[in-house]
Protein backbone atom coordinates (compact mmCIF):
# COMPACT_ATOMS: atom_id res chain seq x y z
CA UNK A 1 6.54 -4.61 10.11
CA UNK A 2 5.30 -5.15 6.67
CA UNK A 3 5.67 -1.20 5.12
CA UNK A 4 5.05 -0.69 1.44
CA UNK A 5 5.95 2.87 1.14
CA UNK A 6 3.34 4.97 -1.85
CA UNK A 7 4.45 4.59 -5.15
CA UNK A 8 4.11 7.38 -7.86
CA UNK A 9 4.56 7.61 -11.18
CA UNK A 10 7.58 10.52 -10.47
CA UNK A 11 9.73 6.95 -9.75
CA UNK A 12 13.68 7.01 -12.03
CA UNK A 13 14.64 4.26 -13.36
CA UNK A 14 18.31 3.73 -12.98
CA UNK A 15 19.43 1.20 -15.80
CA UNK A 16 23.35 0.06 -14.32
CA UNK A 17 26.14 -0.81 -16.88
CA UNK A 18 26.76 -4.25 -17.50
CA UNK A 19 28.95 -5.56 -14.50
CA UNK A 20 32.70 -5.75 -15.77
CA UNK A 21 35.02 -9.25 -15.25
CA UNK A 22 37.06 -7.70 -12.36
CA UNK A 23 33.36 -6.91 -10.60
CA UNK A 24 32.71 -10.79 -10.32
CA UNK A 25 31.72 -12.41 -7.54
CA UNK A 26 31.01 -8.92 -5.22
CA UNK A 27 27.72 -8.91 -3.34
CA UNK A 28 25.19 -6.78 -5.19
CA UNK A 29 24.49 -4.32 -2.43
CA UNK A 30 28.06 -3.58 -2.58
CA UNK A 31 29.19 -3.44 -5.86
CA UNK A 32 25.68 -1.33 -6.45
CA UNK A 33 26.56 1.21 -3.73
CA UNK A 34 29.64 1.73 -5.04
CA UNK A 35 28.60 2.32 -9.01
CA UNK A 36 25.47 4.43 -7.63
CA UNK A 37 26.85 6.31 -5.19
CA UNK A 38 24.23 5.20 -2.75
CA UNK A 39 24.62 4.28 1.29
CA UNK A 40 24.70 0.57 1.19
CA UNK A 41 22.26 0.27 3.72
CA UNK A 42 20.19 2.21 2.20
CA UNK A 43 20.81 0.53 -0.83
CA UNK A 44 19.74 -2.94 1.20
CA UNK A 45 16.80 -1.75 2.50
CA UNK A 46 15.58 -0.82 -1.29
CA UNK A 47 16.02 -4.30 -2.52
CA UNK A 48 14.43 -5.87 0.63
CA UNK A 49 11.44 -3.84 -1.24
CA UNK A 50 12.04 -5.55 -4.62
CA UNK A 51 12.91 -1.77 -5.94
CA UNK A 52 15.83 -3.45 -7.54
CA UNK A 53 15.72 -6.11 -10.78
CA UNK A 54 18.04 -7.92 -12.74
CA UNK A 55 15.93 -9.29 -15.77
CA UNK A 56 12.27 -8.42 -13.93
CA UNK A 57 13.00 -10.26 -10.83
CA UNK A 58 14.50 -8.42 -7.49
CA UNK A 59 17.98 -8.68 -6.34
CA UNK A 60 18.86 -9.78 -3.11
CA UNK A 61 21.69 -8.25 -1.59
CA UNK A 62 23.66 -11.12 -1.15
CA UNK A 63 23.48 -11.69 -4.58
CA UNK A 64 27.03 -12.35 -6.58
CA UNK A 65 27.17 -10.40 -9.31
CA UNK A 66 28.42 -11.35 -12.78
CA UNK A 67 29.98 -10.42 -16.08
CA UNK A 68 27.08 -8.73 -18.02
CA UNK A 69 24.74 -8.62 -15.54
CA UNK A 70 22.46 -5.29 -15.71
CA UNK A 71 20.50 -3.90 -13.03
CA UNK A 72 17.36 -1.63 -13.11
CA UNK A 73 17.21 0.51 -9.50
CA UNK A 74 13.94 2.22 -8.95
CA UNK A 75 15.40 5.84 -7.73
CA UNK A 76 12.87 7.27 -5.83
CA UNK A 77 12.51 10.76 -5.81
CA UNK A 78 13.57 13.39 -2.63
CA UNK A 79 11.04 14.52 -0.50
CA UNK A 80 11.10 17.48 1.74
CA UNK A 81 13.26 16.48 5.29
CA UNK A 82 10.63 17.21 7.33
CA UNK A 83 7.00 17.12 6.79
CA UNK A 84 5.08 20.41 8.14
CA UNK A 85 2.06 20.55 10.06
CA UNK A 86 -1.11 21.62 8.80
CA UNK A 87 -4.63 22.59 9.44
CA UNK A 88 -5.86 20.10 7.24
CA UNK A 89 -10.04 18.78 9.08
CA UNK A 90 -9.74 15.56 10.17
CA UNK A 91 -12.39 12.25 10.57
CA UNK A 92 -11.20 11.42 13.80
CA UNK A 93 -13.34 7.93 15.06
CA UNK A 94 -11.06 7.72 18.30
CA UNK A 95 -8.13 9.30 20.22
CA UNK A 96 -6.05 8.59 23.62
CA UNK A 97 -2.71 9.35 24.37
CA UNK A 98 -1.23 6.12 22.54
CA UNK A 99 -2.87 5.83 19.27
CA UNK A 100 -5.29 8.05 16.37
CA UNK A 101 -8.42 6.29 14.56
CA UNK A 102 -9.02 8.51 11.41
CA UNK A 103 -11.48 7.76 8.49
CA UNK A 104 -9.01 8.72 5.74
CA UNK A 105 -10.80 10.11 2.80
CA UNK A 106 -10.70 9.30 -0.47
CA UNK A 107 -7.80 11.39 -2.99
CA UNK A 108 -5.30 11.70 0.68
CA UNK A 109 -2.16 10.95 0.40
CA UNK A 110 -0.82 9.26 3.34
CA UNK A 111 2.34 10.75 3.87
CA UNK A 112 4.83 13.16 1.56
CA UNK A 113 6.31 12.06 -1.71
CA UNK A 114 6.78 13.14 -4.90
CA UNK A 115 4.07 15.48 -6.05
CA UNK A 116 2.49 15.63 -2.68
CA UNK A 117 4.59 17.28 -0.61
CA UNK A 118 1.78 18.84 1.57
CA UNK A 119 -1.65 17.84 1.87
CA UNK A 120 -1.62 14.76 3.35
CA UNK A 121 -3.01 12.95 6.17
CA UNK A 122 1.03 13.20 8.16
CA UNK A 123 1.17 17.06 7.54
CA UNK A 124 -2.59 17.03 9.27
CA UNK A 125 -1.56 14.73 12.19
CA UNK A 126 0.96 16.79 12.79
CA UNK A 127 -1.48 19.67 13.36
CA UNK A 128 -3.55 17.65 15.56
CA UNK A 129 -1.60 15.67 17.26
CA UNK A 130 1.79 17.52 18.13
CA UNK A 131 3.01 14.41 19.17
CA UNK A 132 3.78 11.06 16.89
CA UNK A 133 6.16 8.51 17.09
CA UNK A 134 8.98 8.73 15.24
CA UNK A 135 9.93 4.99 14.28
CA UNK A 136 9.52 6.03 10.51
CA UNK A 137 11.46 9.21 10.45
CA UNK A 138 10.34 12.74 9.63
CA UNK A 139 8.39 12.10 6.68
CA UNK A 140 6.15 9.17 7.43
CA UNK A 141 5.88 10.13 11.62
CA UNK A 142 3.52 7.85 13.19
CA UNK A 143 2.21 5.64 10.12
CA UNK A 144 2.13 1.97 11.24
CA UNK A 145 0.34 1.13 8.10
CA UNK A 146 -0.95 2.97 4.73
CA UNK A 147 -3.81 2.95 2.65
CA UNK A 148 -3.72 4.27 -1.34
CA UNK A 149 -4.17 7.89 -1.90
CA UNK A 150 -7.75 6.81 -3.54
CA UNK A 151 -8.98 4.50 -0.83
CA UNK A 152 -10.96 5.85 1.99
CA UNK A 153 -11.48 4.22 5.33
CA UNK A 154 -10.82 3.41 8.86
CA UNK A 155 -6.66 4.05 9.82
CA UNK A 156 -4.56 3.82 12.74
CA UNK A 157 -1.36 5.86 13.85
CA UNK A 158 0.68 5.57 16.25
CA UNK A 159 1.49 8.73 19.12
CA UNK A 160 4.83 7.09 20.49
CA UNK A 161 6.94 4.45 19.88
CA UNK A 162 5.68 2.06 22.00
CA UNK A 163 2.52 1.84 20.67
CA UNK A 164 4.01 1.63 17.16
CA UNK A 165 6.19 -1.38 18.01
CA UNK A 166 3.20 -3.27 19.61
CA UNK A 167 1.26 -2.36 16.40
CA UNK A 168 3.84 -2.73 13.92
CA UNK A 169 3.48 -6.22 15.43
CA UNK A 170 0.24 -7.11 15.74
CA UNK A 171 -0.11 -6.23 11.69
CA UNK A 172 3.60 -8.62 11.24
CA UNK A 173 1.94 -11.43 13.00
CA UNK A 174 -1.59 -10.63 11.80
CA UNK A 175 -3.14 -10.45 15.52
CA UNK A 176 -4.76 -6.82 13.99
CA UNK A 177 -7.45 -7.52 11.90
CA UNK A 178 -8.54 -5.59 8.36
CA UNK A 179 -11.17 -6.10 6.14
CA UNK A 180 -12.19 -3.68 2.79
CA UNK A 181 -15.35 -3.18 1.32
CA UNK A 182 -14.77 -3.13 -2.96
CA UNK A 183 -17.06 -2.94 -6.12
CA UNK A 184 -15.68 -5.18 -8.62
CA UNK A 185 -16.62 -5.64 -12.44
CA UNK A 186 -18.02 -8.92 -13.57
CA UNK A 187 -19.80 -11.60 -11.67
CA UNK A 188 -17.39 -13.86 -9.39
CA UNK A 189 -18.20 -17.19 -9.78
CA UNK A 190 -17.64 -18.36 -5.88
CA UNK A 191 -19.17 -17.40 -2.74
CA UNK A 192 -15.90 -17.17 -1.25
CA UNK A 193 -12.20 -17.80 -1.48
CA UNK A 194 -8.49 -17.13 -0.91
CA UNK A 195 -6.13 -15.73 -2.94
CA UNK A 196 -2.55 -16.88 -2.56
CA UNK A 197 0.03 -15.53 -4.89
CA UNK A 198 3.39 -13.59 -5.19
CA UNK A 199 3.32 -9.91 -5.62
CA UNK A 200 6.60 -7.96 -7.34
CA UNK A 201 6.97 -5.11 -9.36
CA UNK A 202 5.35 -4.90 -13.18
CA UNK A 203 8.50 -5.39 -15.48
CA UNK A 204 7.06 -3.58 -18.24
CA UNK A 205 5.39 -0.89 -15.98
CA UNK A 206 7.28 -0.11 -12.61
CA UNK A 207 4.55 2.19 -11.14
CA UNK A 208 2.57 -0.87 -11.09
CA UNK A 209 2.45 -4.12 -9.12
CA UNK A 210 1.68 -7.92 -10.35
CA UNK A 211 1.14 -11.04 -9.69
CA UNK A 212 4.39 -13.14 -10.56
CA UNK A 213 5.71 -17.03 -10.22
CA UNK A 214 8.43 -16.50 -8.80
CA UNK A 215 10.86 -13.58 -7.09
CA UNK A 216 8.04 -11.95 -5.26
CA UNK A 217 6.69 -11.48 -2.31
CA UNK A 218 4.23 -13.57 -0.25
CA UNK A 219 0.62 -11.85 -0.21
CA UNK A 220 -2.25 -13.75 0.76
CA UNK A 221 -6.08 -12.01 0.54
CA UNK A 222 -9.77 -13.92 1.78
CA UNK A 223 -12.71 -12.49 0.21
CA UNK A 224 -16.05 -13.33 0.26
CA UNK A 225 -19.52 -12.34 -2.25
CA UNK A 226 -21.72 -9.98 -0.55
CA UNK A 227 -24.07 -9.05 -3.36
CA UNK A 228 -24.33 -9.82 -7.11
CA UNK A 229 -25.39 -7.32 -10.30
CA UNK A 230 -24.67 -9.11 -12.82
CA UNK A 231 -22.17 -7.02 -14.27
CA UNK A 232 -20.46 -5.79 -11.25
CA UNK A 233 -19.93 -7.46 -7.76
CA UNK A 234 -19.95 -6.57 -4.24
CA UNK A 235 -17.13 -8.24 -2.31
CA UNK A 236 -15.41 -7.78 1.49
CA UNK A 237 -11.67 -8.47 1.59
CA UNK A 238 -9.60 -9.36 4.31
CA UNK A 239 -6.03 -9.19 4.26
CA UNK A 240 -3.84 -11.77 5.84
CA UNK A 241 -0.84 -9.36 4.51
CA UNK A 242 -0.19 -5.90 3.24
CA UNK A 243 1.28 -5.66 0.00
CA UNK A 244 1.62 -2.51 -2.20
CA UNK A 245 -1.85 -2.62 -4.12
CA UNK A 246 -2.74 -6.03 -3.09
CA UNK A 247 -6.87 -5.97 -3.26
CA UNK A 248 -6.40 -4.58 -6.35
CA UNK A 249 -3.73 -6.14 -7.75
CA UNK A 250 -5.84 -9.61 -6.86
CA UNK A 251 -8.87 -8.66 -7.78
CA UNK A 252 -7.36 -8.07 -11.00
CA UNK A 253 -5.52 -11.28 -11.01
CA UNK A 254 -9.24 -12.83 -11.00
CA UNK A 255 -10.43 -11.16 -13.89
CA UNK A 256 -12.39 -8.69 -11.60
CA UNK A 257 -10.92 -5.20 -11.52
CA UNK A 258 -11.89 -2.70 -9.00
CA UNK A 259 -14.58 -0.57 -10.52
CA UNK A 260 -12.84 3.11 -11.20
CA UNK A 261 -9.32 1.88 -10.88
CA UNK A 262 -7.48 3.72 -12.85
CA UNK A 263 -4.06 2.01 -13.06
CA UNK A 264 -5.13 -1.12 -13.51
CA UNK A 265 -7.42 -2.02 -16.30
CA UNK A 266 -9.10 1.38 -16.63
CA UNK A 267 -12.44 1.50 -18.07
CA UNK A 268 -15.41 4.10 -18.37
CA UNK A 269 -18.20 3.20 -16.54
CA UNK A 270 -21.58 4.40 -15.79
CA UNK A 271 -20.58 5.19 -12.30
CA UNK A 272 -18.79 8.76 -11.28
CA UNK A 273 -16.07 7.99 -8.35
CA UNK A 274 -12.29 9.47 -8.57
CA UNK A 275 -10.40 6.27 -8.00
CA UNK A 276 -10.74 2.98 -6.84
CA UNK A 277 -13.91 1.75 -5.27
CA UNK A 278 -11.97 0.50 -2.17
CA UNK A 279 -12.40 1.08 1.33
CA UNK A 280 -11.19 0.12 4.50
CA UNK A 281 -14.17 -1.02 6.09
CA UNK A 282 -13.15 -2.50 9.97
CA UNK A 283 -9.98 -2.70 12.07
CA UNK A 284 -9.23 -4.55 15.26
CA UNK A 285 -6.25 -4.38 17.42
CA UNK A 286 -5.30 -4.57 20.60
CA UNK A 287 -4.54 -1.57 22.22
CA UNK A 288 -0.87 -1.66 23.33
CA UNK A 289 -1.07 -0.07 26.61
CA UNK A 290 -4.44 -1.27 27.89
CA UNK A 291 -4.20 -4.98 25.98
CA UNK A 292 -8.23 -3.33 25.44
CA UNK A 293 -9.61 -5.34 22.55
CA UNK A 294 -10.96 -2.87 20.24
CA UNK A 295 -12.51 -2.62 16.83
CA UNK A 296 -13.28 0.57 14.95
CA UNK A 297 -15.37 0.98 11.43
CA UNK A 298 -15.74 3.94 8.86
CA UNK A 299 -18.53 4.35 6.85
CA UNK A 300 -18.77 4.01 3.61
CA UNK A 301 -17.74 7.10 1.54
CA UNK A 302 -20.78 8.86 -0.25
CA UNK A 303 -19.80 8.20 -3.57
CA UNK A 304 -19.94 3.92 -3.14
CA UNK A 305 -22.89 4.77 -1.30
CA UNK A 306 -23.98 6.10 -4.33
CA UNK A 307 -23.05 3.27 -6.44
CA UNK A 308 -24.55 0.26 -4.09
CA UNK A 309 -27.70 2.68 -4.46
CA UNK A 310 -27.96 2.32 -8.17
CA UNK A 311 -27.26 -1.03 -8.01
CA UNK A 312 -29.73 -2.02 -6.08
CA UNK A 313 -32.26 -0.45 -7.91
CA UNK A 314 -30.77 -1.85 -11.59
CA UNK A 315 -29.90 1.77 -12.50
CA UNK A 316 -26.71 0.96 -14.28
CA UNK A 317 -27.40 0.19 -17.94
């Protein structure tokens, strides 16, 4: 499984000492675990999520350390042990005993973190469901796969651990299908394309993500031109894997930024939305007890509706 746990901006960064002589040659997850006081598998699975650098680029943990070398470790913040249920309302598109649809709405945090211990879309499963599977722990019960607190849209979660393996799966080997709806700013030039790049952390802001040469991680997005407005663009993405802020993080990368982002390239526009315009338009899977084909779709949130409205009729001068 692909997981990109939610980033906030409540992230430490833990700048290391430089690595003395007599450290030489130790494997970094090691020698880190030891000068951080941190489980070294732990430790492990942290870099396997690039949330460690030496000089921008992540460490692997097999890496030998050497005189001098300094390490930045992003130290992410405690979270409560055990998220609560609550009676949080719910867009529920479809429920058995395997597997929840929701139509996650836009400003939900997925799961607890820093800042949002309560409130989110886990706490409200909880409620509902009684019954998740536990693959992820306490905190993240259930979540196969995430969407930012700011985009809306169709989700899946999984009720036992069977059905989160075979999902976990199908989204690893990219049998499960997503696609997004965005509004972009400018006019793409093509009709249609594919964006192939490497995906890390931003070196000179770690609550953001970027498009790098090298060190990264593979991430791979098709999109294709629905409808033009001159200034802004209507576009559906379909990602072929799930990177922290990857739609937006490409559509960046083209020179296209999500209209209402506001982490990456901010700008006022004549448009009121809270966040991204992003949303998680489709999703088929295969449903892992029946082997059921089965494709589910949210509709678009009111304030994009809005926004597609005005465009159409020219009403954003």
């Amino acid at each position: 499984m692909e997981y990109d746990p939610e980033r906030t901006e409540e992230e430490n960064i833990v700048v290391t000492e430089p690595v003395p002589g007599a450290s030489a040659g130790e494997r970094a997850d090691k020698y880190l675990s030891a000068v951080l006081d941190i489980s070294r598998s732990s430790l492990s699975h942290d870099m396997e999520n690039g949330l460690v650098t030496r000089g921008g680029k992540p460490v692997k943990a097999s890496y030998k350390v050497r005189p001098g070398d300094v390490f930045e470790v992003v130290e992410l913040p405690a979270v409560p042990l055990e998220a609560k249920a609550e009676a949080i309302p719910l867009d529920i598109l479809y429920e058995d005993e395997d597997v929840i649809v929701i139509n996650k709405a836009r400003g939900m945090v997925v799961h607890p973190g820093a800042g949002n211990y309560t409130g989110t879309l886990v706490n409200a499963l909880l409620y509902h469901c009684h019954d998740l599977s536990g693959i992820n722990g306490v905190v993240r019960p259930g979540i196969v796969h995430r969407l930012d607190k700011d985009t809306s849209g169709v989700m899946i979660a999984a009720k036992n651990d069977a059905a989160h393996i075979s999902l976990s799966e199908q989204i690893r080997t990219k049998e499960a299908k997503r696609t997004y709806l965005a509004i972009v700013r400018g006019n793409i030039k093509e009709e249609k394309g594919r964006i192939e790049t490497q995906i890390a952390r931003d070196v000179k802001d770690r609550t953001r993500m970027a498009v790098v040469f090298s060190g990264g991680r593979d991430a791979v997005t098709d999109y294709e031109v629905l409808e033009r407005y001159g200034k802004f663009t209507v576009v559906r993405c379909r990602l072929q894997t799930g990177r922290t802020h990857q739609i937006r993080v490409h559509m960046m990368y083209l020179g296209h930024p999500l209209v209402g982002d506001p982490k990456y390239q901010p700008q006022k526009t004549c448009f009121s939305i809270s966040g991204q315009a992003l949303h998680s338009e489709k999703l088929t899977f295969r449903h892992p007890r029946t082997g059921k084909i089965m494709t589910f779709e949210a509709p678009l949130p009111r304030d994009m509706e809005t926004i597609l409205t005005r465009l159409r009729h020219g009403q954003f001068n």
